[in-house]
C-alpha atoms as a PDB file:
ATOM      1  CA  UNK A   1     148.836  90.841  90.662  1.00  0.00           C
ATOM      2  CA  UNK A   2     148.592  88.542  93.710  1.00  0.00           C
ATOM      3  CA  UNK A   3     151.579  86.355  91.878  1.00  0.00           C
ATOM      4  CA  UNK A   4     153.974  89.370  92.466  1.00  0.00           C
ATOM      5  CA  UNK A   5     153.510  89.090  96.035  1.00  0.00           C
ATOM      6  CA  UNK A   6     154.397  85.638  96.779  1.00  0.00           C
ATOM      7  CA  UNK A   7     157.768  84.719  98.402  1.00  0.00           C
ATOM      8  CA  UNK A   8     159.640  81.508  98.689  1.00  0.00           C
ATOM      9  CA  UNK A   9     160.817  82.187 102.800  1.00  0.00           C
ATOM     10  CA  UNK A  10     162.213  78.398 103.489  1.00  0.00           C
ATOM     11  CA  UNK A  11     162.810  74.914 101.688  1.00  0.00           C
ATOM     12  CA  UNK A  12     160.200  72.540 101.960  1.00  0.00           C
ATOM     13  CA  UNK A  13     160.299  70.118 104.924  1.00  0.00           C
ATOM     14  CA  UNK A  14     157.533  67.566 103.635  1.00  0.00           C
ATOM     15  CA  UNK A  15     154.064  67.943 102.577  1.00  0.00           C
ATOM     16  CA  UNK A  16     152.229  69.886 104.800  1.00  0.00           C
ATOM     17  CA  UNK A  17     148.426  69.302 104.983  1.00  0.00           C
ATOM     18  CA  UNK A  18     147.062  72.651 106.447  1.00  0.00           C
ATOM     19  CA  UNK A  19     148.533  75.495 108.168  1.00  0.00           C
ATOM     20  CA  UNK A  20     147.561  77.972 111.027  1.00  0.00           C
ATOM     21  CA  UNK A  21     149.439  81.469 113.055  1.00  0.00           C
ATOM     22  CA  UNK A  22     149.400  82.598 116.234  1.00  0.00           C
ATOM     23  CA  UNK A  23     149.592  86.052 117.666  1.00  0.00           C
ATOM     24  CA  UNK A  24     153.224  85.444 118.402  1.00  0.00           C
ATOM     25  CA  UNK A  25     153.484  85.386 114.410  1.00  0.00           C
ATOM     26  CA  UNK A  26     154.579  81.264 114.675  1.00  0.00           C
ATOM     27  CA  UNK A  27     152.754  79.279 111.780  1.00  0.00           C
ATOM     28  CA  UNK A  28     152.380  75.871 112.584  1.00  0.00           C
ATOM     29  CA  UNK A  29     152.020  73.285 109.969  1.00  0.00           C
ATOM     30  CA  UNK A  30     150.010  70.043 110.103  1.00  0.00           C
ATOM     31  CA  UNK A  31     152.781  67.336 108.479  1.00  0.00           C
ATOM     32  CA  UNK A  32     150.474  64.643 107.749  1.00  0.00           C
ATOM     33  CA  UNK A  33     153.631  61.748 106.413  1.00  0.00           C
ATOM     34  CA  UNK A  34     155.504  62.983 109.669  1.00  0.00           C
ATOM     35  CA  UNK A  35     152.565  62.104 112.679  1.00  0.00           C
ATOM     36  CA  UNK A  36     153.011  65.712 113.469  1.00  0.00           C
ATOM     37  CA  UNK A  37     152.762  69.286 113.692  1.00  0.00           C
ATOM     38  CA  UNK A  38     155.820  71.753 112.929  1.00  0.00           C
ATOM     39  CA  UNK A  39     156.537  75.404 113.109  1.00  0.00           C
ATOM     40  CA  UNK A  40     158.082  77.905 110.855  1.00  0.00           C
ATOM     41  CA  UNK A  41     159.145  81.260 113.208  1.00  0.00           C
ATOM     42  CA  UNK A  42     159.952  84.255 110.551  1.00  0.00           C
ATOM     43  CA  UNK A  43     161.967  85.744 112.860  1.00  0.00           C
ATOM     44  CA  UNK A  44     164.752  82.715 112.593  1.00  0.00           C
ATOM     45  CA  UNK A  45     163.585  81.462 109.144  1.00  0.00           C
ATOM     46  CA  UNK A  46     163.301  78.140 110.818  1.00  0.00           C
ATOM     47  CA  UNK A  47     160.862  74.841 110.573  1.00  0.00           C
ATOM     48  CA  UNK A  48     161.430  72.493 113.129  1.00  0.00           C
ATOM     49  CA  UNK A  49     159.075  69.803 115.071  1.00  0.00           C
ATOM     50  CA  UNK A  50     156.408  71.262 117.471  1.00  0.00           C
ATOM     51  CA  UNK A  51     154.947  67.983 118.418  1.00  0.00           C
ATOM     52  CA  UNK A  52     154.801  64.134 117.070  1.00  0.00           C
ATOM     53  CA  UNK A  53     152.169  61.678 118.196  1.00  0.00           C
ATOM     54  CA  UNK A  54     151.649  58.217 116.935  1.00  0.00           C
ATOM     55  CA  UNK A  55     148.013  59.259 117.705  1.00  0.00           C
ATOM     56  CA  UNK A  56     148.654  62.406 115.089  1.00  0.00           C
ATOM     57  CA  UNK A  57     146.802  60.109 112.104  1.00  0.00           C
ATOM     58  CA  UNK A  58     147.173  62.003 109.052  1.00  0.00           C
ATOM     59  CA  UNK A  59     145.863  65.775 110.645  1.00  0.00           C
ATOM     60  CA  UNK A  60     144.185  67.468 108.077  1.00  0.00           C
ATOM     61  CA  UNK A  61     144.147  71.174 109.575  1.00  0.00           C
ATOM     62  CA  UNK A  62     144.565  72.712 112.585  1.00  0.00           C
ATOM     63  CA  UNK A  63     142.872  75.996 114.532  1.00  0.00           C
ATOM     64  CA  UNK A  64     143.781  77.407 117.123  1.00  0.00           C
ATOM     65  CA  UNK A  65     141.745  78.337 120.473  1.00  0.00           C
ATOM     66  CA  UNK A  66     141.725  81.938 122.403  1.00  0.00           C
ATOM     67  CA  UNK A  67     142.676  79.018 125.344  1.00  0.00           C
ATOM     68  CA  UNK A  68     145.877  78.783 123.867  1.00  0.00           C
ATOM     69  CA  UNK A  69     145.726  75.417 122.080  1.00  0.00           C
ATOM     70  CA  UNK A  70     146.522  74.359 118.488  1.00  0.00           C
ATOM     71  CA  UNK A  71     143.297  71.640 117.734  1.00  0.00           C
ATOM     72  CA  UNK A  72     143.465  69.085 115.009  1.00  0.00           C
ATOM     73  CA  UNK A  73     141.700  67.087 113.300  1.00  0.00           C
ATOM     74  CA  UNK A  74     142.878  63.334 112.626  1.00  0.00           C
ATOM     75  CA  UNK A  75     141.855  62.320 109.217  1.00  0.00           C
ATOM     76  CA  UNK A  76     143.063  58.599 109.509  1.00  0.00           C
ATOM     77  CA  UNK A  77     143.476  58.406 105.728  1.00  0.00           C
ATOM     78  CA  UNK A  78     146.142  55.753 105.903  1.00  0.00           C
ATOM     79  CA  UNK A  79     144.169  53.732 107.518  1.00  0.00           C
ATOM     80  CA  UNK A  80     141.048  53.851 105.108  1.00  0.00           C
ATOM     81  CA  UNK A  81     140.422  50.494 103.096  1.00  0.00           C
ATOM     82  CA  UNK A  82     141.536  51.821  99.545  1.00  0.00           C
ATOM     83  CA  UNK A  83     145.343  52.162 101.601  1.00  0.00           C
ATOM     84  CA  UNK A  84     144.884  48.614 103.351  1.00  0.00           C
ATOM     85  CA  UNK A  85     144.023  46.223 100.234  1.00  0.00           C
ATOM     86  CA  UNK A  86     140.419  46.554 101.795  1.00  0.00           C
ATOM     87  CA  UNK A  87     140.202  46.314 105.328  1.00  0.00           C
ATOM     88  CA  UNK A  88     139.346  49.728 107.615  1.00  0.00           C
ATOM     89  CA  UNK A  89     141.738  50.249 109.962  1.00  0.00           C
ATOM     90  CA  UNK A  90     139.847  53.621 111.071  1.00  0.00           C
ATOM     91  CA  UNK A  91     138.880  54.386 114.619  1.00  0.00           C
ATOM     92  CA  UNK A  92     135.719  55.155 114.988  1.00  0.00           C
ATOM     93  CA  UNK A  93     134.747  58.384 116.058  1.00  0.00           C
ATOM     94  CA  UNK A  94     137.283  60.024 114.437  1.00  0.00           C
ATOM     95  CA  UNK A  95     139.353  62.886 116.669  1.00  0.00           C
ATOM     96  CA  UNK A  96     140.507  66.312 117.746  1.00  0.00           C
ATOM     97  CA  UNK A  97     143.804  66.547 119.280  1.00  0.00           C
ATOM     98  CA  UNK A  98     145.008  69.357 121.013  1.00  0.00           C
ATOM     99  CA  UNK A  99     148.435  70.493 122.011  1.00  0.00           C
ATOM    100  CA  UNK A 100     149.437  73.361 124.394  1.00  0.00           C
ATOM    101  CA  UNK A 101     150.743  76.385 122.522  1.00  0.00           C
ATOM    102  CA  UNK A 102     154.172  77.854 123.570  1.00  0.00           C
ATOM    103  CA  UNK A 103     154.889  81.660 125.413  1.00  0.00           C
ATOM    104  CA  UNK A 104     151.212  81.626 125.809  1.00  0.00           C
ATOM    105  CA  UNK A 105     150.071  81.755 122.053  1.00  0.00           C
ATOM    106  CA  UNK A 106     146.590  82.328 121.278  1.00  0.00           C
ATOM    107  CA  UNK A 107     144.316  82.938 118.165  1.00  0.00           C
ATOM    108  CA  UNK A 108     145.004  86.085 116.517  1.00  0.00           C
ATOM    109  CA  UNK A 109     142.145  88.389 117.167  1.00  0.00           C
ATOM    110  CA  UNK A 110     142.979  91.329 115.118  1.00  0.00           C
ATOM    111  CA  UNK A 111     144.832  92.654 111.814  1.00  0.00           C
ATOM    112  CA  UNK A 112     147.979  94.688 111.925  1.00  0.00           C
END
């Protein structure tokens, strides 16, 4: 049963919105209360802060390029009227941000 096979590996660090890996086996996690993006390395059993932007609105999942970039999506949802007592704070077009990966990440291409 799929149940069996899932492990608790670290506390919780906030409410994470979406998650992607890289081939360096680094999962980064979009932390949409934070304005950012952390990672979780299995190798130290650490989460700490990739990156935090006051321009990281909310992102609602990530992907990452073979050009060695983490993209997200900004969903602005704390700036939508039903959060503002009515008024739209949104930016119109929304937005992809996109943040360097480190020790030259890239999308994993293949399965172990």
């Amino acid at each position: 049963m799929a149940a069996n096979n899932v492990t608790n590996l670290v506390q919780r660090g906030g409410n994470a919105n979406g998650f992607e890996g890289d081939n360096n086996g680094l999962i980064y996690q979009c932390m949409p209360e934070h304005n950012a993006i952390y990672v979780y390395n299995p190798e130290t059993l650490h989460t700490e802060l990739f990156v935090r932007d006051p321009r990281i609105i909310w992102p609602d999942g990530a992907s990452i390029g073979e050009d060695g970039y983490l993209y997200m999506n900004i969903n602005q949802l704390p700036h939508q009227p039903n959060w503002n007592n009515g008024v739209d704070g949104r930016t119109f077009p929304g937005a992809v941000l996109r943040v360097k990966l480190p020790n030259g990440a890239r999308k994993i291409t293949t399965l172990a």
